[in-house]
C-alpha atoms as a PDB file:
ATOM      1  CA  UNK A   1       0.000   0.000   0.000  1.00  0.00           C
ATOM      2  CA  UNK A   2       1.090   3.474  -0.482  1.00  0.00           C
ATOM      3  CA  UNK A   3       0.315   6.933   0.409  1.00  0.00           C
ATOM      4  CA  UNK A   4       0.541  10.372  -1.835  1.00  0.00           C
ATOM      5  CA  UNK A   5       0.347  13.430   0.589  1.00  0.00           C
ATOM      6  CA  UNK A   6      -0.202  16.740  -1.115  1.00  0.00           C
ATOM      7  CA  UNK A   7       1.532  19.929   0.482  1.00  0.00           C
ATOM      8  CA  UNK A   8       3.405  22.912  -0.191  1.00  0.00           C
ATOM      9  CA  UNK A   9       7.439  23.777   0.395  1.00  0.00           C
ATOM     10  CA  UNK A  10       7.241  27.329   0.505  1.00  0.00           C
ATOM     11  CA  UNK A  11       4.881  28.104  -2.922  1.00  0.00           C
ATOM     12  CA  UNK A  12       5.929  25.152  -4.419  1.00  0.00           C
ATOM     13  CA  UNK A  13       3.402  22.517  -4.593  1.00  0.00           C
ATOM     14  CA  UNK A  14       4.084  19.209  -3.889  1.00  0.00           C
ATOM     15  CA  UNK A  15       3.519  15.372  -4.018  1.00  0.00           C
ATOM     16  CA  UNK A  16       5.292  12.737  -2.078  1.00  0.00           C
ATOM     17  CA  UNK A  17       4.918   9.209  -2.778  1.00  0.00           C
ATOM     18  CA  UNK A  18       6.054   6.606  -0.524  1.00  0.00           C
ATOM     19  CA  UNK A  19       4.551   2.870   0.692  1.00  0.00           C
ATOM     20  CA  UNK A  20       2.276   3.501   3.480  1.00  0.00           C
ATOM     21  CA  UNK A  21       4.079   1.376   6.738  1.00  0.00           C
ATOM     22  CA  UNK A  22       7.722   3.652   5.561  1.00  0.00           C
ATOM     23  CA  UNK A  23       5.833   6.940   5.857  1.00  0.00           C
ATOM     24  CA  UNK A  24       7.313   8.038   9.311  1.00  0.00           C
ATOM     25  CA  UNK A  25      10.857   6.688   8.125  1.00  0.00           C
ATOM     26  CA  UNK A  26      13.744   8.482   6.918  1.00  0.00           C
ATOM     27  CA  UNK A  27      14.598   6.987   3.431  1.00  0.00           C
ATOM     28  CA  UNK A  28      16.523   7.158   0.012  1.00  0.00           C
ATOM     29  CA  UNK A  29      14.756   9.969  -2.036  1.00  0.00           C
ATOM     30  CA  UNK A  30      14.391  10.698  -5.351  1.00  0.00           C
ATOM     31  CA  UNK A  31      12.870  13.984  -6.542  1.00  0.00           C
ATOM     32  CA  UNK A  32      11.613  13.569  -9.585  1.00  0.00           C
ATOM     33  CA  UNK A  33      10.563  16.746 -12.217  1.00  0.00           C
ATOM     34  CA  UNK A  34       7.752  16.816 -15.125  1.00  0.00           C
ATOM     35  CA  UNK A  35       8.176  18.356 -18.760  1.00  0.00           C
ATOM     36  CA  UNK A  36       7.403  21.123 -19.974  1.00  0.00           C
ATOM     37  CA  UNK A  37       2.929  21.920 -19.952  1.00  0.00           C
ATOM     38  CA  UNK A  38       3.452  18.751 -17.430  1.00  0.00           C
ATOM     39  CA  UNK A  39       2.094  18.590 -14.259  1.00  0.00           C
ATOM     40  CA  UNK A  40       3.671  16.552 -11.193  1.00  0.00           C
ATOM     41  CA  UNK A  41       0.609  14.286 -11.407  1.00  0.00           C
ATOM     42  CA  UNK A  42       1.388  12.839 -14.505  1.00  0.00           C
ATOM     43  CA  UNK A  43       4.203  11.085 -13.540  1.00  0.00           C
ATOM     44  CA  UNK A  44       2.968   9.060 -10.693  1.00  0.00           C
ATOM     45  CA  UNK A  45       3.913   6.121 -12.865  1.00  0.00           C
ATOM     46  CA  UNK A  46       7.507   6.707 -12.175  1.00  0.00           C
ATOM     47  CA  UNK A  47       6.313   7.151  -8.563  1.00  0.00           C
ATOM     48  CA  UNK A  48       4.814   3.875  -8.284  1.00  0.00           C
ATOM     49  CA  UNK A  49       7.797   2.135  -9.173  1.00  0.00           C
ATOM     50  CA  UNK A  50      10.231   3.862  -7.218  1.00  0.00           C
ATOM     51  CA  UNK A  51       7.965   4.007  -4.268  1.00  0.00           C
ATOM     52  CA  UNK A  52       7.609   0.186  -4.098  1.00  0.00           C
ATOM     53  CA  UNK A  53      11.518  -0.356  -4.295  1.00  0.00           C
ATOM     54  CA  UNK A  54      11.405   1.272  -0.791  1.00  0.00           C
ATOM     55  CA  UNK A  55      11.992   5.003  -1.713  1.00  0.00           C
ATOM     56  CA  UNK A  56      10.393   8.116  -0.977  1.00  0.00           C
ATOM     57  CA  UNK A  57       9.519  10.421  -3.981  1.00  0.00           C
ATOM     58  CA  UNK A  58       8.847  13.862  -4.152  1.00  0.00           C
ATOM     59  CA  UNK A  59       7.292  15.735  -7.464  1.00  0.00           C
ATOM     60  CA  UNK A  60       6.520  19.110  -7.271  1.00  0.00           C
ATOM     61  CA  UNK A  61       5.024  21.572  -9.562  1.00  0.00           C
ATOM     62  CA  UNK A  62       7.372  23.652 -11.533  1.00  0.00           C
ATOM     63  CA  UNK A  63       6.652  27.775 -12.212  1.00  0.00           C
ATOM     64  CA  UNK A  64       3.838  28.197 -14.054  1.00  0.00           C
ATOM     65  CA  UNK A  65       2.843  24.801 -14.590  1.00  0.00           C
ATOM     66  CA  UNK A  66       0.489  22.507 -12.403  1.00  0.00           C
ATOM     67  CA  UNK A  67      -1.330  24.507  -9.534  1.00  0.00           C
ATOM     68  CA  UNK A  68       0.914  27.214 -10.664  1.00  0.00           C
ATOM     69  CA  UNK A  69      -0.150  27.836 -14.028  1.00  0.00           C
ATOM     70  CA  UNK A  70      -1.818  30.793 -15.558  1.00  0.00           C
ATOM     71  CA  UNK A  71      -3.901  31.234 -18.449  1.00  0.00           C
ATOM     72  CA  UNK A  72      -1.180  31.236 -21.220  1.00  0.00           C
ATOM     73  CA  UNK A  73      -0.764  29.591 -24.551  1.00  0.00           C
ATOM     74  CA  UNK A  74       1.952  27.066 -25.044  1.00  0.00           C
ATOM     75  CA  UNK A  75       4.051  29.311 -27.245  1.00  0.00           C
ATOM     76  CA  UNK A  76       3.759  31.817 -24.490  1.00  0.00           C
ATOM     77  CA  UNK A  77       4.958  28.876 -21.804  1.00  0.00           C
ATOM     78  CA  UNK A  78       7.652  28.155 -24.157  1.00  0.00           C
ATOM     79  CA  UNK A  79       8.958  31.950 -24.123  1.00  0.00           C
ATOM     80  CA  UNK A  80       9.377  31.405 -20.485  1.00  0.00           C
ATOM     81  CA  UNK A  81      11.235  28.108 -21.044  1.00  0.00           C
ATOM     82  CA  UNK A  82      14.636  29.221 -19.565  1.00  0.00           C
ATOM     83  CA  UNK A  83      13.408  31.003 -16.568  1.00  0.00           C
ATOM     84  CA  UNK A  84      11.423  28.014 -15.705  1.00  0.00           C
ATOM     85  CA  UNK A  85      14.111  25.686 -15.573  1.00  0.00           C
ATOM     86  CA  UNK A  86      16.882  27.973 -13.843  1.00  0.00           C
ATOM     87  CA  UNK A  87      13.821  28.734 -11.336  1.00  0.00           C
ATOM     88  CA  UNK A  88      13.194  25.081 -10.822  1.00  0.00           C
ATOM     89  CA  UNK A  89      16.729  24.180 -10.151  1.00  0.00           C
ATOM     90  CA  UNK A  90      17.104  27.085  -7.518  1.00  0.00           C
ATOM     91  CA  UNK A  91      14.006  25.215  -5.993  1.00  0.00           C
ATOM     92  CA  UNK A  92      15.762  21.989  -5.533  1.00  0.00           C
ATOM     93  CA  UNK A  93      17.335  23.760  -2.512  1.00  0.00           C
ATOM     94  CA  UNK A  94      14.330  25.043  -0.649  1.00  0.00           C
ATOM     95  CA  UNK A  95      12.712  21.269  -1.632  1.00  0.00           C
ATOM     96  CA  UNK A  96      16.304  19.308   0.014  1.00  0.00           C
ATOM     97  CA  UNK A  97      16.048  21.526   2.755  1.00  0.00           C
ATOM     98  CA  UNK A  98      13.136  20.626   3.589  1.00  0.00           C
ATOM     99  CA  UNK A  99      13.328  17.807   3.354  1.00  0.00           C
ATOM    100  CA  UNK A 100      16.423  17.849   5.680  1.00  0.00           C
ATOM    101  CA  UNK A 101      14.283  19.549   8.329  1.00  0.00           C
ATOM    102  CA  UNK A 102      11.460  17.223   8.557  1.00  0.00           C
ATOM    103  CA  UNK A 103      14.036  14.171   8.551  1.00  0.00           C
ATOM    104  CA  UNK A 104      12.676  12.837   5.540  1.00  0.00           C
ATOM    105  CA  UNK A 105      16.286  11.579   3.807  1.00  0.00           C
ATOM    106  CA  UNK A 106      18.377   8.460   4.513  1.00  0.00           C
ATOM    107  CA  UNK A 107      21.767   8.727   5.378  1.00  0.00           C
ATOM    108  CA  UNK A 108      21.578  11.899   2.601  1.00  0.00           C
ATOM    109  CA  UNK A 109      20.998   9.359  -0.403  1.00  0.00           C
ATOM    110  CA  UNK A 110      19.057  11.864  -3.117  1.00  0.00           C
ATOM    111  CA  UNK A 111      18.425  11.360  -6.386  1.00  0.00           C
ATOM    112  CA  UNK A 112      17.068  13.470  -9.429  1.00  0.00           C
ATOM    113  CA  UNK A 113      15.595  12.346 -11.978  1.00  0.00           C
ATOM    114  CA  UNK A 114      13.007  14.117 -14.694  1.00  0.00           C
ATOM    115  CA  UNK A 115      11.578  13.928 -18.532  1.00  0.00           C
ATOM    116  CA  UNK A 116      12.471  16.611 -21.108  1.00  0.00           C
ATOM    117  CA  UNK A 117      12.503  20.119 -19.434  1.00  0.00           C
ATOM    118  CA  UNK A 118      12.989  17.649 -16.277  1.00  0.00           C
ATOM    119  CA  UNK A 119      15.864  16.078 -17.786  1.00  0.00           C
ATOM    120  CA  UNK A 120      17.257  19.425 -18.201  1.00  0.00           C
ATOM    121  CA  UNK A 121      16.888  20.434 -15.069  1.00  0.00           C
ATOM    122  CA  UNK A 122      18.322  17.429 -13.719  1.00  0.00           C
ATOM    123  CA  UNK A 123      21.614  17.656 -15.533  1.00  0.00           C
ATOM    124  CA  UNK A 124      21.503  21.553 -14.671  1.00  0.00           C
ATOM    125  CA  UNK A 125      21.131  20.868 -11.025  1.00  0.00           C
ATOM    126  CA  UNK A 126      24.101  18.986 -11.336  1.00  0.00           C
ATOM    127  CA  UNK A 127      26.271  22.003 -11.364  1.00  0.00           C
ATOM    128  CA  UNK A 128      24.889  23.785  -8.607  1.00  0.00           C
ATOM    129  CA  UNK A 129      24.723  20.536  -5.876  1.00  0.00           C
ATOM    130  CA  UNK A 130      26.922  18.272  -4.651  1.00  0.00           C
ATOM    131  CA  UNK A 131      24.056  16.383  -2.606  1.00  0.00           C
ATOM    132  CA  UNK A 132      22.747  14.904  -5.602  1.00  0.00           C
ATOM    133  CA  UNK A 133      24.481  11.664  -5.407  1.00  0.00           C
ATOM    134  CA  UNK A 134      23.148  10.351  -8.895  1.00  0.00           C
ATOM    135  CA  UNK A 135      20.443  11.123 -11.749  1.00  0.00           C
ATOM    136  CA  UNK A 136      18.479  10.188 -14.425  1.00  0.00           C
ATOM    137  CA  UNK A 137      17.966  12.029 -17.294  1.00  0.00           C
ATOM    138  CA  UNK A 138      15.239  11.071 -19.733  1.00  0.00           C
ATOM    139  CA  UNK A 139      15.310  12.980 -22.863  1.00  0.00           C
ATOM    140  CA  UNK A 140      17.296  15.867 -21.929  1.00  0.00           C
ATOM    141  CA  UNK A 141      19.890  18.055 -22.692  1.00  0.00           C
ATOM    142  CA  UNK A 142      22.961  19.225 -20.882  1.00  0.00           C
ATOM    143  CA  UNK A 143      24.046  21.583 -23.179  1.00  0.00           C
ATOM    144  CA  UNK A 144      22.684  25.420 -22.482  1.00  0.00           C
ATOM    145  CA  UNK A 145      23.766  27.445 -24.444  1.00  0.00           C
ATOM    146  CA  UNK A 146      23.574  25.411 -27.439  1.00  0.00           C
ATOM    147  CA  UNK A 147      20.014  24.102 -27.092  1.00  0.00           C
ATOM    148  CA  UNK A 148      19.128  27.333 -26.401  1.00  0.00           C
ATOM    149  CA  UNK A 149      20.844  29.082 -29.613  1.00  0.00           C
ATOM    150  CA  UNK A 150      18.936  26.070 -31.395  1.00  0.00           C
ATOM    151  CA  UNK A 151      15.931  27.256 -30.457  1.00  0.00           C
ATOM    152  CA  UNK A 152      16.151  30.555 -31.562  1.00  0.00           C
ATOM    153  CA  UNK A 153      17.196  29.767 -34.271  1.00  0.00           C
ATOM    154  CA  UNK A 154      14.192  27.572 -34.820  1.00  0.00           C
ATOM    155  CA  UNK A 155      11.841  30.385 -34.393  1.00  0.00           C
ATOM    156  CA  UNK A 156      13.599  32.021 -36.689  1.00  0.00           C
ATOM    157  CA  UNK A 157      13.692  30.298 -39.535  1.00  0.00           C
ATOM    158  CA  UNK A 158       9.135  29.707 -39.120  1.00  0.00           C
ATOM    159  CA  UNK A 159       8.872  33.484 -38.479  1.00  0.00           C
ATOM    160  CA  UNK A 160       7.884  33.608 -34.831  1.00  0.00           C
ATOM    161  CA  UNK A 161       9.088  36.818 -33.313  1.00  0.00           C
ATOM    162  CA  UNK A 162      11.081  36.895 -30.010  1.00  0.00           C
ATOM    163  CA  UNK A 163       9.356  38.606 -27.308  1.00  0.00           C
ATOM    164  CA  UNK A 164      12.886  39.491 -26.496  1.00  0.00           C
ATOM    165  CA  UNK A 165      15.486  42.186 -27.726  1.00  0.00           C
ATOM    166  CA  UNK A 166      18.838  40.796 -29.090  1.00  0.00           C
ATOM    167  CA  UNK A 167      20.672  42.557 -25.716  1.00  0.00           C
ATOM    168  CA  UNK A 168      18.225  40.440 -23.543  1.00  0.00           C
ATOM    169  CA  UNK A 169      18.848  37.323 -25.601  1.00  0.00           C
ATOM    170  CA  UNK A 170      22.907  37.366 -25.311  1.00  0.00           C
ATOM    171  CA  UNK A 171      22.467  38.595 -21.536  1.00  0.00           C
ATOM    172  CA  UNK A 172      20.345  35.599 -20.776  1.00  0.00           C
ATOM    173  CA  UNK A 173      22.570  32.998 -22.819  1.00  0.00           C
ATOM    174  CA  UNK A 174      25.481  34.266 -20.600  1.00  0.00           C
ATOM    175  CA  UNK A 175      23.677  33.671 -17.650  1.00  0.00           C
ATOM    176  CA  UNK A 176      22.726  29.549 -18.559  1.00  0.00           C
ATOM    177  CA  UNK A 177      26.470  29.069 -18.917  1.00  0.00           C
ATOM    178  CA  UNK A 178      26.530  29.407 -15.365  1.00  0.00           C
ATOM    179  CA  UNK A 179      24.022  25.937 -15.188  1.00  0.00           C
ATOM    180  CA  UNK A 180      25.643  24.342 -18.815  1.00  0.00           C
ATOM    181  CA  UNK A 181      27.230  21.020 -17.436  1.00  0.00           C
ATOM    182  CA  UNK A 182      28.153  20.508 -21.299  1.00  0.00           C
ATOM    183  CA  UNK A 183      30.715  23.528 -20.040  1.00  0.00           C
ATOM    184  CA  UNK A 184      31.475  22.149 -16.582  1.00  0.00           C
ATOM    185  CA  UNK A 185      31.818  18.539 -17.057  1.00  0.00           C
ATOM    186  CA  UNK A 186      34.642  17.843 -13.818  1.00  0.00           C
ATOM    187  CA  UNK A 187      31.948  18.692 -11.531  1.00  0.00           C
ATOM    188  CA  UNK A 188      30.022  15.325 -12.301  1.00  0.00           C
ATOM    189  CA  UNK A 189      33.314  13.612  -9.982  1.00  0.00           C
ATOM    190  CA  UNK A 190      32.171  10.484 -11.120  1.00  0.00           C
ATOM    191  CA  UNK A 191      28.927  10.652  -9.634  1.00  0.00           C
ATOM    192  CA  UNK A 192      26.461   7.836 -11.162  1.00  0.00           C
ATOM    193  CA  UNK A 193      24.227   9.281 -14.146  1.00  0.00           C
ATOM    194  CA  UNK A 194      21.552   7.255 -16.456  1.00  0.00           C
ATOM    195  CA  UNK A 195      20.640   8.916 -20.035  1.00  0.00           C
ATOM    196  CA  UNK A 196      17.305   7.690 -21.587  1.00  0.00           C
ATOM    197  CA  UNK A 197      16.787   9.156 -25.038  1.00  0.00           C
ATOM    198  CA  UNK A 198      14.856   8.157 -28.419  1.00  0.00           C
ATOM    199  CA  UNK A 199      16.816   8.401 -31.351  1.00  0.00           C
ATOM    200  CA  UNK A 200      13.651  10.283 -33.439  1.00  0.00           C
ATOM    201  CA  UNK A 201      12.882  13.118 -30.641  1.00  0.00           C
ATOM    202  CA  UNK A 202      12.320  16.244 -32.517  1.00  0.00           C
ATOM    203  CA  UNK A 203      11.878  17.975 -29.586  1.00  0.00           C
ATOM    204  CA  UNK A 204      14.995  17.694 -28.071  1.00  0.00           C
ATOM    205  CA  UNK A 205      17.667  16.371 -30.067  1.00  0.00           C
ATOM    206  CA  UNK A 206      18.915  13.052 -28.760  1.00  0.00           C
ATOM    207  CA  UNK A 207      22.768  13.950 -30.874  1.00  0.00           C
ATOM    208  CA  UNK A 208      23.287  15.958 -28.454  1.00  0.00           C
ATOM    209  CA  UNK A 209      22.801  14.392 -25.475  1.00  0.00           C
ATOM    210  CA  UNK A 210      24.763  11.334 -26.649  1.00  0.00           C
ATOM    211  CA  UNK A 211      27.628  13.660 -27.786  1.00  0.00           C
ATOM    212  CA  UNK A 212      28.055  14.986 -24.371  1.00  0.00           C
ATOM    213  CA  UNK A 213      27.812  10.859 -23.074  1.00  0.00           C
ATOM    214  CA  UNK A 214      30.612  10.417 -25.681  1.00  0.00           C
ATOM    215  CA  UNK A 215      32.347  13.132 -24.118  1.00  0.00           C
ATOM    216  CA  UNK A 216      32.819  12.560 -20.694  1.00  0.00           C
ATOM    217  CA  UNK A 217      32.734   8.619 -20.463  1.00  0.00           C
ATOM    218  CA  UNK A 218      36.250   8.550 -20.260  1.00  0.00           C
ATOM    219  CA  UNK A 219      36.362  10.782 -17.140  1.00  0.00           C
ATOM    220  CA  UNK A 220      34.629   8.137 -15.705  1.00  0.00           C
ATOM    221  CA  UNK A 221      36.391   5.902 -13.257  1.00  0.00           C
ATOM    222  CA  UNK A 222      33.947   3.075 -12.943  1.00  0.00           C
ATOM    223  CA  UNK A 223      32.030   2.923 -16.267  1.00  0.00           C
ATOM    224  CA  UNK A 224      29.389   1.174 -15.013  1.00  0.00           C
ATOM    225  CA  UNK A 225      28.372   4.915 -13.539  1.00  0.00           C
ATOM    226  CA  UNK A 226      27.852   6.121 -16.758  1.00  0.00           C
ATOM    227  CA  UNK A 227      25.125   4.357 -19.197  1.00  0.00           C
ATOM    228  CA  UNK A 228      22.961   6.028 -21.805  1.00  0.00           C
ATOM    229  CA  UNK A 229      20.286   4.021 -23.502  1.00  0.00           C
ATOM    230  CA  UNK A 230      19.142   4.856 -26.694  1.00  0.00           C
ATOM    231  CA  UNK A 231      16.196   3.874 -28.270  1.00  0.00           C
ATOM    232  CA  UNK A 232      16.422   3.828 -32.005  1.00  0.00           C
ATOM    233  CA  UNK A 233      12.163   3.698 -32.427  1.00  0.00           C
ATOM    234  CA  UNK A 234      11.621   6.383 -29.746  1.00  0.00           C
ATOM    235  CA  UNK A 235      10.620   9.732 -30.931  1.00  0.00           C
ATOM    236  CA  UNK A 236       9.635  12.358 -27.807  1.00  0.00           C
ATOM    237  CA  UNK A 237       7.650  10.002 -24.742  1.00  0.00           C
ATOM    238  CA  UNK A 238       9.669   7.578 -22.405  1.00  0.00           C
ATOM    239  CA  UNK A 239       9.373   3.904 -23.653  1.00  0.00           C
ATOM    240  CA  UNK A 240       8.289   1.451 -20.498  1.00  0.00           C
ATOM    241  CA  UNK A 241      11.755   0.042 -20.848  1.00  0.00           C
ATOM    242  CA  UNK A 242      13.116   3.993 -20.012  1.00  0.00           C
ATOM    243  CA  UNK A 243      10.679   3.825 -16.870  1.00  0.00           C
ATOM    244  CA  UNK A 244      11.667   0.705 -15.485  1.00  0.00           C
ATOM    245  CA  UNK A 245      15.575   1.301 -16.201  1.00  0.00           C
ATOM    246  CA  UNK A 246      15.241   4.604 -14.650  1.00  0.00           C
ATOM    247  CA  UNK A 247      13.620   3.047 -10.805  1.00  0.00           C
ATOM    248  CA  UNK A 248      16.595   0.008 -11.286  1.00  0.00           C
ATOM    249  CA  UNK A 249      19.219   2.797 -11.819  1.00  0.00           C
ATOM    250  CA  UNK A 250      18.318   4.626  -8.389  1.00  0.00           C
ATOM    251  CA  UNK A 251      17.447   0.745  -6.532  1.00  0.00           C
ATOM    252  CA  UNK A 252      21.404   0.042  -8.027  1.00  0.00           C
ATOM    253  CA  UNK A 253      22.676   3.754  -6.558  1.00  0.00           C
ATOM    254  CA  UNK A 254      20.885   4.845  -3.462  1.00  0.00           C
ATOM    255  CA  UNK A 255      19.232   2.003  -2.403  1.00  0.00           C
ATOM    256  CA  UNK A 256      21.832  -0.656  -2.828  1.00  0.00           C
ATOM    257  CA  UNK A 257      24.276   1.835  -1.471  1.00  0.00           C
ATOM    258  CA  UNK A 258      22.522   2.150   1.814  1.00  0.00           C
ATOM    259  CA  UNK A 259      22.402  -1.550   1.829  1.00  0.00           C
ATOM    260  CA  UNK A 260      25.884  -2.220   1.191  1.00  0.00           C
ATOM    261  CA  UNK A 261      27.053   0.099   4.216  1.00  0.00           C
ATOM    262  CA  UNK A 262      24.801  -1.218   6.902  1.00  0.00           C
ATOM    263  CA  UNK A 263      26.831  -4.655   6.668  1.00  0.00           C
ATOM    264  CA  UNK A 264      29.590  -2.657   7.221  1.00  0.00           C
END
């Protein structure tokens, strides 16, 4: 059995998922972020399958989206892309701290995991936290700057004009270096990462993911910390392969790791 509690960290609205007789206990967490015109709801799959392998999960609502949207069209949301995920990651803190206070964490095993614009913020968060001791990145990028450029030039070339002058544009491209791990790639220190992407996404380009996996594997001191899975017939949605790989990865890296040092 399992229980979903519904509450707020601050104005961020929030799920957590965990099986019912665990709820008072302190265990392996894995906060886990929804795409963009998502909602934290509808990924309770992902929930499910965590929750029974004995973790706690926590989904919250990202700006603008969920309990927190406003009346906006998509194109509008998708204007406000950037600020969403650099807001969302600067969440993660006031969400792990939190969570610290109400002794919700094992031990300080945490996970991240998300799809698309979660992915992205995933691999983002990366830069700014050493507490996330591994991730899971389904369809996302980790490369800023470029993605961003991308998509400009995207709306470009179909004749969509920016809400934003060329100064703002080149001020704000500046400022996602800061969270581009494609540009910081040392701070990973071999901390255990899963890449789920389908080959065919023409939303967010899976080249570019797997260029950055073919970048840094060799950093990696155990390779078995590093895997990307690609899925040659996937376009943009996360095959029930990507699902179930992504609640082994974090059983294999939090909860086997608390395992493994209590027979110590």
């Amino acid at each position: 059995m399992f229980y979903i509690d519904q509450y707020a960290v601050g104005d961020i609205p929030v799920l957590e998922v965990a099986l019912i007789n665990q709820k008072a206990a302190p265990l392996p967490t894995v906060i886990f972020i929804h795409g963009l015109n998502s909602a934290k709801e509808h990924n309770l799959h992902y929930a499910y399958y965590l929750a029974e392998k004995g973790f706690r999960v926590i989904m919250q609502d990202c700006l603008y989206h969920g309990e927190r949207a406003r009346e906006q069209s998509l194109q509008e949301l998708s204007f406000q892309f950037w600020n969403i995920v650099i807001h969302s990651i600067e969440e993660l803190k006031d969400i792990h701290n939190f969570l610290l206070n109400q002794n919700k964490i094992k031990d300080d095993l945490i996970g991240v995991a998300g799809t698309s614009m979660g992915g992205i913020i995933t691999l983002g968060a990366l830069t700014q936290y050493d507490w996330i001791q591994t991730a899971v990145s389904l369809m996302g990028n980790p490369s800023y700057v470029e993605f961003a450029t991308m998509q400009i030039e995207n709306l470009q070339k179909l004749g969509i004009p920016m809400p934003l002058s060329d100064e703002i544009i080149t001020a704000q491209l500046e400022i996602l270096k800061k969270y581009d791990l494609s540009q910081r790639p040392d701070i990973l220190n071999n901390r255990p990462i899963m890449f789920w992407h389908g080959e065919k996404d023409p939303i967010v380009p899976f080249q570019s993911a797997y260029s950055f996996y073919e970048k840094i594997k060799n950093r990696y001191r155990n390779e078995e910390h590093l895997q990307f899975y690609r899925d040659s017939h996937a376009d943009h949605k996360v095959s029930r392969f990507g699902v179930l790989k992504t609640a082994e990865w974090f059983e294999q890296y939090l909860k086997k790791k608390l395992e493994s040092s209590s027979h110590k």
